[in-house]
PDB file of N, CA and C in Angstrom:
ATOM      1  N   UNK A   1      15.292  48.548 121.072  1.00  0.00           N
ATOM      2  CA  UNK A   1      14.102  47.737 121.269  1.00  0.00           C
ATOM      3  C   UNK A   1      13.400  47.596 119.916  1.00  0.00           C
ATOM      4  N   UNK A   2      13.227  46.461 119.556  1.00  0.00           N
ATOM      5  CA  UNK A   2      12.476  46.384 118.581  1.00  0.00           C
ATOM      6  C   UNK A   2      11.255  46.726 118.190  1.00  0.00           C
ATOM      7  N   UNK A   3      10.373  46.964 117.362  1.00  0.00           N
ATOM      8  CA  UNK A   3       8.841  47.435 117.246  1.00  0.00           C
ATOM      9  C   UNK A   3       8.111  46.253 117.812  1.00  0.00           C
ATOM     10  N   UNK A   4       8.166  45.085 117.452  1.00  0.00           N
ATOM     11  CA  UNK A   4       7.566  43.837 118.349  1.00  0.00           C
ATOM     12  C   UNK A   4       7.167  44.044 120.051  1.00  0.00           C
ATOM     13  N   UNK A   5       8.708  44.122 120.285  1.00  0.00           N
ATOM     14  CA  UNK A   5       9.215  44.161 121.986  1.00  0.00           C
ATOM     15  C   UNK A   5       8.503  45.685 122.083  1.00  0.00           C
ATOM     16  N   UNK A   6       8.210  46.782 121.655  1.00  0.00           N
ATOM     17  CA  UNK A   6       7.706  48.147 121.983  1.00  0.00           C
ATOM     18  C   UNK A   6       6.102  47.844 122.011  1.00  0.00           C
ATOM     19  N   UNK A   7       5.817  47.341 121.553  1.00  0.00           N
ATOM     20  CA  UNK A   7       4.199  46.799 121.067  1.00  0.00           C
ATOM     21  C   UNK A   7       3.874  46.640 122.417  1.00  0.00           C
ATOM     22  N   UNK A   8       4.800  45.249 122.302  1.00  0.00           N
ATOM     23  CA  UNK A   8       3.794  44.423 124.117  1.00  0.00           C
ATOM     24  C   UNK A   8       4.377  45.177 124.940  1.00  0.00           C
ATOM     25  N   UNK A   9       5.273  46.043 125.498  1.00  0.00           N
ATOM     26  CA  UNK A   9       5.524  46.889 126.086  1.00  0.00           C
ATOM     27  C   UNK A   9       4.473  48.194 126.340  1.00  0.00           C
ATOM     28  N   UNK A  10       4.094  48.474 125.576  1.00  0.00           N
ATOM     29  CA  UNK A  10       2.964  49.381 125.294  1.00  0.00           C
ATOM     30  C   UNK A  10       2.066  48.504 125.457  1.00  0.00           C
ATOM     31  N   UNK A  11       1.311  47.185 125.268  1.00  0.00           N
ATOM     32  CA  UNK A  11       0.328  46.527 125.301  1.00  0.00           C
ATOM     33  C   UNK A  11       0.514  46.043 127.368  1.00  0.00           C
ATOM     34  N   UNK A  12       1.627  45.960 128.203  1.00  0.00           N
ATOM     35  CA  UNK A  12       1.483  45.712 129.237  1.00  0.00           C
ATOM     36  C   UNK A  12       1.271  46.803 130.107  1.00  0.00           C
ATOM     37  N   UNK A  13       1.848  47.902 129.580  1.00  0.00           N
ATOM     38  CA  UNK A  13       1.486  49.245 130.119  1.00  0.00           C
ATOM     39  C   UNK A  13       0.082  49.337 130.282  1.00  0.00           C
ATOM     40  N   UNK A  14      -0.551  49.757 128.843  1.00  0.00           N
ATOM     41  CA  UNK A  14      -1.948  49.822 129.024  1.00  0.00           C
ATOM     42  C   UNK A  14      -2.675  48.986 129.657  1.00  0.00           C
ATOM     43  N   UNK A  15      -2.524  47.501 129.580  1.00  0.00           N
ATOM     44  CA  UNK A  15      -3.140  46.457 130.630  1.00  0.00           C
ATOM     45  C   UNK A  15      -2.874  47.276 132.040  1.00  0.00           C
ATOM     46  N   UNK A  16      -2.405  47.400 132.533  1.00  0.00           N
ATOM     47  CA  UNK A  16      -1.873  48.129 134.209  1.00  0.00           C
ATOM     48  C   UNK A  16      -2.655  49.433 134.310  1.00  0.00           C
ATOM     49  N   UNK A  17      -2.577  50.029 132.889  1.00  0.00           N
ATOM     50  CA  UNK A  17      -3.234  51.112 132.958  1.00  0.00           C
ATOM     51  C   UNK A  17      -4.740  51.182 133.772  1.00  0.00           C
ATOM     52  N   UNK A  18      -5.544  49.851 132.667  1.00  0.00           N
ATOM     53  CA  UNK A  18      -6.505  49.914 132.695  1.00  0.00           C
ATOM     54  C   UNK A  18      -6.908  49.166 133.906  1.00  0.00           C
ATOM     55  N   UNK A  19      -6.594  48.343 134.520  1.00  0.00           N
ATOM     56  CA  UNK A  19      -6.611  47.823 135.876  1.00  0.00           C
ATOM     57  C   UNK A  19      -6.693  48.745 137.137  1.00  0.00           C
ATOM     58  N   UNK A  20      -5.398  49.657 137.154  1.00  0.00           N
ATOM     59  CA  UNK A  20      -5.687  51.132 137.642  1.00  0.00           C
ATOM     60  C   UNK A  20      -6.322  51.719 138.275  1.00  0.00           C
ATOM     61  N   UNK A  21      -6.986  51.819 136.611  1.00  0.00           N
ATOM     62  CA  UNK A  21      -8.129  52.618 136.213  1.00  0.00           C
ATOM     63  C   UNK A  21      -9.803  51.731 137.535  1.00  0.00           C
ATOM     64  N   UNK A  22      -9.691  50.890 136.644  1.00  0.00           N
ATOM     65  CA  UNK A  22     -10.570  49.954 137.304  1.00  0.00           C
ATOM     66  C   UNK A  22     -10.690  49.856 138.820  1.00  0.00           C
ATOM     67  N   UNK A  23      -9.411  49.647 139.891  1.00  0.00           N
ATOM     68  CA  UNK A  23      -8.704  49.851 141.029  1.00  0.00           C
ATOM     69  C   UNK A  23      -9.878  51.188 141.804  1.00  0.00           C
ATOM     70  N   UNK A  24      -8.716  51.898 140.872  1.00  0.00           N
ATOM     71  CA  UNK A  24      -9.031  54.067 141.346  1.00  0.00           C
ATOM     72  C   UNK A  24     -10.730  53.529 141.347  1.00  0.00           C
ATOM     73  N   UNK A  25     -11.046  53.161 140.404  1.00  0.00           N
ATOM     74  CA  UNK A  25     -12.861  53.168 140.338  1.00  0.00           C
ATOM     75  C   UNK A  25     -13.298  52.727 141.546  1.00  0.00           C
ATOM     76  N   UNK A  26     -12.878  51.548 141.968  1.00  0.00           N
ATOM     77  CA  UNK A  26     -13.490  50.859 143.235  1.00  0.00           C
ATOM     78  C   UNK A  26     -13.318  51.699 144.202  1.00  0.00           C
ATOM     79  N   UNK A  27     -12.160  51.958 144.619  1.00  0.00           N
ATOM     80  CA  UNK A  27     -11.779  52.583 145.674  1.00  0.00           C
ATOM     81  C   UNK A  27     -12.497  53.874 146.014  1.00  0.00           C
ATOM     82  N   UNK A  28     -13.037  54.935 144.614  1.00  0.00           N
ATOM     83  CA  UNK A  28     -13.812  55.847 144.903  1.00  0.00           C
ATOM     84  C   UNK A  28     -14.642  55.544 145.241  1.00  0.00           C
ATOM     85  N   UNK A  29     -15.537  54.586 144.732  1.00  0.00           N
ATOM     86  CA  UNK A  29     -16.744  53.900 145.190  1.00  0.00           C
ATOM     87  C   UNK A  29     -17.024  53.758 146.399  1.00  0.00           C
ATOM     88  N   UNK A  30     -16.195  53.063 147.161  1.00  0.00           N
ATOM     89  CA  UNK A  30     -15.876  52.917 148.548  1.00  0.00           C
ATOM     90  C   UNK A  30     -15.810  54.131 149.001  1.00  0.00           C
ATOM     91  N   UNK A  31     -15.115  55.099 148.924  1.00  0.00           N
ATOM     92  CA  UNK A  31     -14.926  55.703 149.757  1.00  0.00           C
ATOM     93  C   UNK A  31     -16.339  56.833 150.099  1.00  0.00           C
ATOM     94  N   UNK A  32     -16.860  56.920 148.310  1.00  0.00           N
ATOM     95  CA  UNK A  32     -18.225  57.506 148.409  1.00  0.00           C
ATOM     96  C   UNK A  32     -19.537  56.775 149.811  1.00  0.00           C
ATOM     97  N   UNK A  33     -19.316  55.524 149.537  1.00  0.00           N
ATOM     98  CA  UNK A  33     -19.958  54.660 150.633  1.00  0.00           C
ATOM     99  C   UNK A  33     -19.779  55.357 151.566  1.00  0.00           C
ATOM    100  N   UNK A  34     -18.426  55.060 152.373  1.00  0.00           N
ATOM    101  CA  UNK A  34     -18.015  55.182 153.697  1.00  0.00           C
ATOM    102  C   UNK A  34     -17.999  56.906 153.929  1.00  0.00           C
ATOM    103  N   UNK A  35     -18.514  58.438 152.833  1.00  0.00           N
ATOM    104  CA  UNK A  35     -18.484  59.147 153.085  1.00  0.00           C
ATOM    105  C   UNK A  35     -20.221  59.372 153.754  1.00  0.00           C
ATOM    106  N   UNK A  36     -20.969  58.663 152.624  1.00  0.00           N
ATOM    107  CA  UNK A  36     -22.150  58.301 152.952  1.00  0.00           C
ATOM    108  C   UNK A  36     -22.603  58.022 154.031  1.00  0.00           C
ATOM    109  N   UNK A  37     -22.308  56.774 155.172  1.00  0.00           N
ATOM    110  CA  UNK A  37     -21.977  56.301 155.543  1.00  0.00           C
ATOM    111  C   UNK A  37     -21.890  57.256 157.268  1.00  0.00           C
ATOM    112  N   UNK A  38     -20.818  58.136 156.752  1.00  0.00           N
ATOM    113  CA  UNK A  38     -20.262  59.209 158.163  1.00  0.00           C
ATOM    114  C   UNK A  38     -21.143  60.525 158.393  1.00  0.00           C
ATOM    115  N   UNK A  39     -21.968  60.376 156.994  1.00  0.00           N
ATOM    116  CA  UNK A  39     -22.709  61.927 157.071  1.00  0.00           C
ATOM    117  C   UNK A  39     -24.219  61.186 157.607  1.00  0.00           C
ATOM    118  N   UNK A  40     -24.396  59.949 157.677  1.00  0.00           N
ATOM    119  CA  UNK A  40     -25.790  59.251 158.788  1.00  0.00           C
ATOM    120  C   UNK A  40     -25.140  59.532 159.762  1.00  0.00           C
ATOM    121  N   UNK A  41     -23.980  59.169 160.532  1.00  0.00           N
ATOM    122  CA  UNK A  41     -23.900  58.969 161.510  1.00  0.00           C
ATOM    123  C   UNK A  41     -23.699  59.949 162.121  1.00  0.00           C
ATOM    124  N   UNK A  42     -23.496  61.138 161.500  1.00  0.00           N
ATOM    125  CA  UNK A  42     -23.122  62.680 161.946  1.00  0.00           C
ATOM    126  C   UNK A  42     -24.414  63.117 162.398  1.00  0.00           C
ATOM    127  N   UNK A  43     -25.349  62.637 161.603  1.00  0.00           N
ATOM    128  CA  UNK A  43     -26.775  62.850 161.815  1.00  0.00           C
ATOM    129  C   UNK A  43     -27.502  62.636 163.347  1.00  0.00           C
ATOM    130  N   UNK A  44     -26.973  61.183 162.833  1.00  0.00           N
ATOM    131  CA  UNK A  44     -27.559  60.243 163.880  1.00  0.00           C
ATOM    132  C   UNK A  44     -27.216  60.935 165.313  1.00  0.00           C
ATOM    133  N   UNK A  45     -25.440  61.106 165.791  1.00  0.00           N
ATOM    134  CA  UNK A  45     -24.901  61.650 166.749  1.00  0.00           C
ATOM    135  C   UNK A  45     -25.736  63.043 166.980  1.00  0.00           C
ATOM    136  N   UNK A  46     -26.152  63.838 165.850  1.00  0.00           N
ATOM    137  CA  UNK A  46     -26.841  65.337 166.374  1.00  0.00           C
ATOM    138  C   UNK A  46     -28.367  64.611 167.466  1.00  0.00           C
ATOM    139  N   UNK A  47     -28.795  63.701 166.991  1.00  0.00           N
ATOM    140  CA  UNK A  47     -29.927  63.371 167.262  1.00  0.00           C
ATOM    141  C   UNK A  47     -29.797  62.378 168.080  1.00  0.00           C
ATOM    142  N   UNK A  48     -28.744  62.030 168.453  1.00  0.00           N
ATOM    143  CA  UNK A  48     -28.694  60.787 169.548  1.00  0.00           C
ATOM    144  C   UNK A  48     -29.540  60.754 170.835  1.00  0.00           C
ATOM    145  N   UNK A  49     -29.299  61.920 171.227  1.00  0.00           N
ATOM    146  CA  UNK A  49     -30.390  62.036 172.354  1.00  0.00           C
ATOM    147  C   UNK A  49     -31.729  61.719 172.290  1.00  0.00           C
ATOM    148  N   UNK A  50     -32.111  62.368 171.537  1.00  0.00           N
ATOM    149  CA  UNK A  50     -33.656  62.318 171.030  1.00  0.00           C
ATOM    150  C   UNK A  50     -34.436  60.617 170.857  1.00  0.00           C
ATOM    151  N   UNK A  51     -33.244  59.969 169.911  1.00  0.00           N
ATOM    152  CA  UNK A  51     -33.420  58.680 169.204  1.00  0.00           C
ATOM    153  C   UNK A  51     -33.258  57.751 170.809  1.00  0.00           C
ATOM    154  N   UNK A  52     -32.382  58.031 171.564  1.00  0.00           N
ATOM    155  CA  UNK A  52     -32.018  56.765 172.947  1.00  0.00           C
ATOM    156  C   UNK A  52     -33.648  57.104 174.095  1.00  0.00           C
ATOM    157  N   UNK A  53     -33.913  58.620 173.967  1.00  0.00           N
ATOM    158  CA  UNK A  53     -35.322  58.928 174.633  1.00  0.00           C
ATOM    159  C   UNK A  53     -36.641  57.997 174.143  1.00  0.00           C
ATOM    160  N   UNK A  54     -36.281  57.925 172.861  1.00  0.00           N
ATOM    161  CA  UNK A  54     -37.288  57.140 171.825  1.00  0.00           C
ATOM    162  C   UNK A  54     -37.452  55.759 171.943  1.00  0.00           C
ATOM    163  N   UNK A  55     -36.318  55.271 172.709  1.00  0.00           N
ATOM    164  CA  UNK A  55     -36.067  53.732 172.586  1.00  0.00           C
ATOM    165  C   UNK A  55     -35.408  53.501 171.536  1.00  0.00           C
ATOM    166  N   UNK A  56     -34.412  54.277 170.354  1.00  0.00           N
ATOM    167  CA  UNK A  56     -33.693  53.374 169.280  1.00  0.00           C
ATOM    168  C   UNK A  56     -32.455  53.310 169.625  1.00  0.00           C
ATOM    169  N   UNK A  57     -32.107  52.072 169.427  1.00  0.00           N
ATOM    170  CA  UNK A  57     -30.502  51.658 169.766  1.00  0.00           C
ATOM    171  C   UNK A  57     -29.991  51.888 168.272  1.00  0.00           C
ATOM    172  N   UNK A  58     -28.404  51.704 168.077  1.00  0.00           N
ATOM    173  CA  UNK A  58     -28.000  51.460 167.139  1.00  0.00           C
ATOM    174  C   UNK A  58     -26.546  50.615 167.066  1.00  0.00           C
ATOM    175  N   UNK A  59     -25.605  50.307 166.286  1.00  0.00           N
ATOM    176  CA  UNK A  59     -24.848  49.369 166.048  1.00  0.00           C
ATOM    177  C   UNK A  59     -23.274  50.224 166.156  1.00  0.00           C
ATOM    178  N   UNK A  60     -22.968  50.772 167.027  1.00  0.00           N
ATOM    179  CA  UNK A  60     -21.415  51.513 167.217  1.00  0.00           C
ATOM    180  C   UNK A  60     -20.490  50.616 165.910  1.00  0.00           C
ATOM    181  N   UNK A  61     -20.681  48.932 165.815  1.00  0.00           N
ATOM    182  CA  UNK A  61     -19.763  48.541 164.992  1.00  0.00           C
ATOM    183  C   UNK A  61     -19.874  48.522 163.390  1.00  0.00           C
ATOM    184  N   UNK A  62     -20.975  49.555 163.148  1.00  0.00           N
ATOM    185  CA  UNK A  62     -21.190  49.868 161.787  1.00  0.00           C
ATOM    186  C   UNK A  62     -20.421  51.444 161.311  1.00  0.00           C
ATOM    187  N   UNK A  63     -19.774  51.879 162.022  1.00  0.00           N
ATOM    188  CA  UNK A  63     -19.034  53.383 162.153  1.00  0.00           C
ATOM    189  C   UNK A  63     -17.816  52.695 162.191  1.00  0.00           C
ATOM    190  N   UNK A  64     -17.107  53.284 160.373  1.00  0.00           N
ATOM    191  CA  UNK A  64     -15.630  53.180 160.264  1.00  0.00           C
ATOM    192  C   UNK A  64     -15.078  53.563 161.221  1.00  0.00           C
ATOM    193  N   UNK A  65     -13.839  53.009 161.372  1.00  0.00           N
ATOM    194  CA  UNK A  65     -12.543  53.471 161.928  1.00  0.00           C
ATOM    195  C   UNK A  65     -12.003  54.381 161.505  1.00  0.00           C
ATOM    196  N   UNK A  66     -11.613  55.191 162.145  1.00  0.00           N
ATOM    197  CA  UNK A  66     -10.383  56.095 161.388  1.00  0.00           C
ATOM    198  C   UNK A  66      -9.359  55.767 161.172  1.00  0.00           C
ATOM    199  N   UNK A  67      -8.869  54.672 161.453  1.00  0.00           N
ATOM    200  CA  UNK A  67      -7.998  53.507 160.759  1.00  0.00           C
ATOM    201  C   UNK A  67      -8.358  53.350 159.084  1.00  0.00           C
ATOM    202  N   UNK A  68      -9.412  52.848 159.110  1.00  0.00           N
ATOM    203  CA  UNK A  68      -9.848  52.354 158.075  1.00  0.00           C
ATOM    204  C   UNK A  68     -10.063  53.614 157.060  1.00  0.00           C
ATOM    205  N   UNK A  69     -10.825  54.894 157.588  1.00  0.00           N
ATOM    206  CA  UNK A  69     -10.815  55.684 156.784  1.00  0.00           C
ATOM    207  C   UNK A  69      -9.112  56.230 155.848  1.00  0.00           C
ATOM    208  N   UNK A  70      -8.502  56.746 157.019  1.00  0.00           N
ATOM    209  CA  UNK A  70      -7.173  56.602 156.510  1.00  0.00           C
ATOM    210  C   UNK A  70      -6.164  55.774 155.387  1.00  0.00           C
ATOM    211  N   UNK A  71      -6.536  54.127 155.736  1.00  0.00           N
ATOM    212  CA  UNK A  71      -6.003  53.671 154.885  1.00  0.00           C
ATOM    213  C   UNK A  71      -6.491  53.379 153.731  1.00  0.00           C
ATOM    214  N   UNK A  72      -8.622  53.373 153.479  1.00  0.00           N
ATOM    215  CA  UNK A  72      -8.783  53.790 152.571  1.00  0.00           C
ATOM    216  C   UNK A  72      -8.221  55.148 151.615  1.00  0.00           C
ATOM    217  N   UNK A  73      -7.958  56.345 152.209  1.00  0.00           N
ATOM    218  CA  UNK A  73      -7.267  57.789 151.562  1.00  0.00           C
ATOM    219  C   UNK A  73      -6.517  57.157 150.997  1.00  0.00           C
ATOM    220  N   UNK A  74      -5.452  56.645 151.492  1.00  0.00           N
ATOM    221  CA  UNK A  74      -3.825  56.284 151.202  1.00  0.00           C
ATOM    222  C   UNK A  74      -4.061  55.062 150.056  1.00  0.00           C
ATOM    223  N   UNK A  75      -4.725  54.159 150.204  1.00  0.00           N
ATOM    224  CA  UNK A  75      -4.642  53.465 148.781  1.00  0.00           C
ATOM    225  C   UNK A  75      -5.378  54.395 147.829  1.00  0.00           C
ATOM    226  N   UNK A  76      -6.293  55.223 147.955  1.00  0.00           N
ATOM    227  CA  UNK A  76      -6.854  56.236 147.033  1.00  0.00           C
ATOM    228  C   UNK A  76      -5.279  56.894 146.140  1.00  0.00           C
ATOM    229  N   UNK A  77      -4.744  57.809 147.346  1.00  0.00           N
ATOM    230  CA  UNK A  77      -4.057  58.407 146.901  1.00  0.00           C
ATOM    231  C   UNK A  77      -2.652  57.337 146.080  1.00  0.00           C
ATOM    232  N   UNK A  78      -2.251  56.415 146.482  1.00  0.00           N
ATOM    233  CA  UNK A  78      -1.658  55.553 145.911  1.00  0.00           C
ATOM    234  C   UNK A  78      -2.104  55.294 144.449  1.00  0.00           C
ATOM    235  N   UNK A  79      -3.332  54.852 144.602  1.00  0.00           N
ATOM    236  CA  UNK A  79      -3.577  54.384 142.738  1.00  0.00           C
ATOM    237  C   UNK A  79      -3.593  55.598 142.096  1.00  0.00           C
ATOM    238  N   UNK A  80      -4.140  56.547 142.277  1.00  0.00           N
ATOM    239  CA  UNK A  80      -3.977  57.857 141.789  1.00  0.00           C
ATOM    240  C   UNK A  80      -2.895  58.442 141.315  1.00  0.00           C
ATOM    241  N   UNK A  81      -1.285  58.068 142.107  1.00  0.00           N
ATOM    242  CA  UNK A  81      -0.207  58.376 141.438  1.00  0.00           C
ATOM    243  C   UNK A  81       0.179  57.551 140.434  1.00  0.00           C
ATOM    244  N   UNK A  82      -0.033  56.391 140.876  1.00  0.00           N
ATOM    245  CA  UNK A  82       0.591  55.261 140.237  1.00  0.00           C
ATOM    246  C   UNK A  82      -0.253  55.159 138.739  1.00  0.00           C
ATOM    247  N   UNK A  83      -1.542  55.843 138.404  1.00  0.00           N
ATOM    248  CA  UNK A  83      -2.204  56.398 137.275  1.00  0.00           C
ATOM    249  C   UNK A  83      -1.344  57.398 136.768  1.00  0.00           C
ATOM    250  N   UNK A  84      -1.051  57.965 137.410  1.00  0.00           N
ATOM    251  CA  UNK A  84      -0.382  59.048 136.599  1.00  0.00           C
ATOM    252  C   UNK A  84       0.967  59.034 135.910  1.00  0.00           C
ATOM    253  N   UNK A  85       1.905  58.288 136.653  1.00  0.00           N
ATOM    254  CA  UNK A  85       2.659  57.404 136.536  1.00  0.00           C
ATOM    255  C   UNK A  85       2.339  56.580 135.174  1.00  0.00           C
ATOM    256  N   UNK A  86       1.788  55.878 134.729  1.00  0.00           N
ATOM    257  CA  UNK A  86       1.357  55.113 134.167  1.00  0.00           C
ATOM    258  C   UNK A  86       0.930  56.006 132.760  1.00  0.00           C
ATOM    259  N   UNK A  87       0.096  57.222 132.936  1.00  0.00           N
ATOM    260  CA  UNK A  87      -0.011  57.967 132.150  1.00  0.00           C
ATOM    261  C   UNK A  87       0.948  58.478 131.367  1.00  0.00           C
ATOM    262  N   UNK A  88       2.199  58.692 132.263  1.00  0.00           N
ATOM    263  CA  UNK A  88       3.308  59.657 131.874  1.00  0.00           C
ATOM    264  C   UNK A  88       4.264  58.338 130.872  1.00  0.00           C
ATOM    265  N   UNK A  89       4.208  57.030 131.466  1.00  0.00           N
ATOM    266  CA  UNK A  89       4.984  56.302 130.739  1.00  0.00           C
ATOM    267  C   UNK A  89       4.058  55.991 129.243  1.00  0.00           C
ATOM    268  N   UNK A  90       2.934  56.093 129.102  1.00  0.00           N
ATOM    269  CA  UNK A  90       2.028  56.172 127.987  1.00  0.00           C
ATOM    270  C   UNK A  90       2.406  56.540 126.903  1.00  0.00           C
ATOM    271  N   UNK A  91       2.618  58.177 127.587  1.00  0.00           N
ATOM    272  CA  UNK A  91       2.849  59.304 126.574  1.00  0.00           C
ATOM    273  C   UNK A  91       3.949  59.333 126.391  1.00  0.00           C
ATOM    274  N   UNK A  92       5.001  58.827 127.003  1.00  0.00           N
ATOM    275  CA  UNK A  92       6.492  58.536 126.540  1.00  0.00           C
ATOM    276  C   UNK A  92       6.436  57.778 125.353  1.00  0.00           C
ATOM    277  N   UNK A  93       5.648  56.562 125.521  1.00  0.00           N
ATOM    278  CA  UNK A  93       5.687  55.630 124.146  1.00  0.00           C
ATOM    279  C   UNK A  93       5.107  56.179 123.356  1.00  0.00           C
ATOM    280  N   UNK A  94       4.421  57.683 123.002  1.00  0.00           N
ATOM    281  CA  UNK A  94       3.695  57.704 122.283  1.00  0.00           C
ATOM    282  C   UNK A  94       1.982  57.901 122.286  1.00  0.00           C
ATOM    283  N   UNK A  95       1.708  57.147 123.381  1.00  0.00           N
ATOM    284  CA  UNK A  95      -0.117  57.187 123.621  1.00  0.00           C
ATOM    285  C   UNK A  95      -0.362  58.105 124.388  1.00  0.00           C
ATOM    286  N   UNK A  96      -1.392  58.969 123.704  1.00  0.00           N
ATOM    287  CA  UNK A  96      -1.647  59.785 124.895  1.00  0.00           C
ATOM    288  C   UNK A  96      -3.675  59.874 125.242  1.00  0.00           C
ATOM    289  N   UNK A  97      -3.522  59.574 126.618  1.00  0.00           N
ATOM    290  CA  UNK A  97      -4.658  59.450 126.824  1.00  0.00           C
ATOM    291  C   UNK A  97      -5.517  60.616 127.446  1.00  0.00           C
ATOM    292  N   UNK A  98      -6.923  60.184 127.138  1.00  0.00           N
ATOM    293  CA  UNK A  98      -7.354  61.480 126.996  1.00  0.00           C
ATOM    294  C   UNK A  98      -8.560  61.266 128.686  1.00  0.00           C
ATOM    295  N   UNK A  99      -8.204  60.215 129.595  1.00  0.00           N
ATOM    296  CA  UNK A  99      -8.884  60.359 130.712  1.00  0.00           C
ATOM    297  C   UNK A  99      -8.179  60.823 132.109  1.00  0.00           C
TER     298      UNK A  99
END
């Protein structure tokens, strides 16, 4: 392989890298939400009684799925390898990153 062809090779890597990167970001984000999210409603459920005595209703279709939680994990855990992955081909070429 030539130094040219190793360049953008290394230059498409890191593009993927950093996309990833970007990816993994969202997805934590999300999932921080939707952890957010389960610890109201954990709440809410201790206190349900209290709150329906009170007169407050609430919205059952605002409580993830465990569908959804799940397949949020699994793309978590997906970009997460596929980072590392990505890492390992890095440092093969040479780059080694320090996140």
């Amino acid at each position: 392989m030539s130094d040219e062809e190793q360049q953008a090779a290394e230059g498409r890597t890191m593009e993927e890298y950093v996309e990833c990167s970007r990816m993994l970001a969202a997805l934590l984000a999300e999932a921080t939400r939707v952890g957010n999210d389960l610890t109201q409603i954990g709440q809410s459920l201790r206190t349900i009684a209290d709150a329906h005595s009170n007169g407050i209703t609430g919205e059952a279709s605002k409580i993830p799925t465990p569908d959804s939680v799940r397949q949020l994990a699994s793309e978590i855990f997906t970009e997460m390898d596929r980072k590392r992955q990505l890492r390992l081909s890095l440092r093969n070429m040479g780059l080694d990153l320090k996140d």
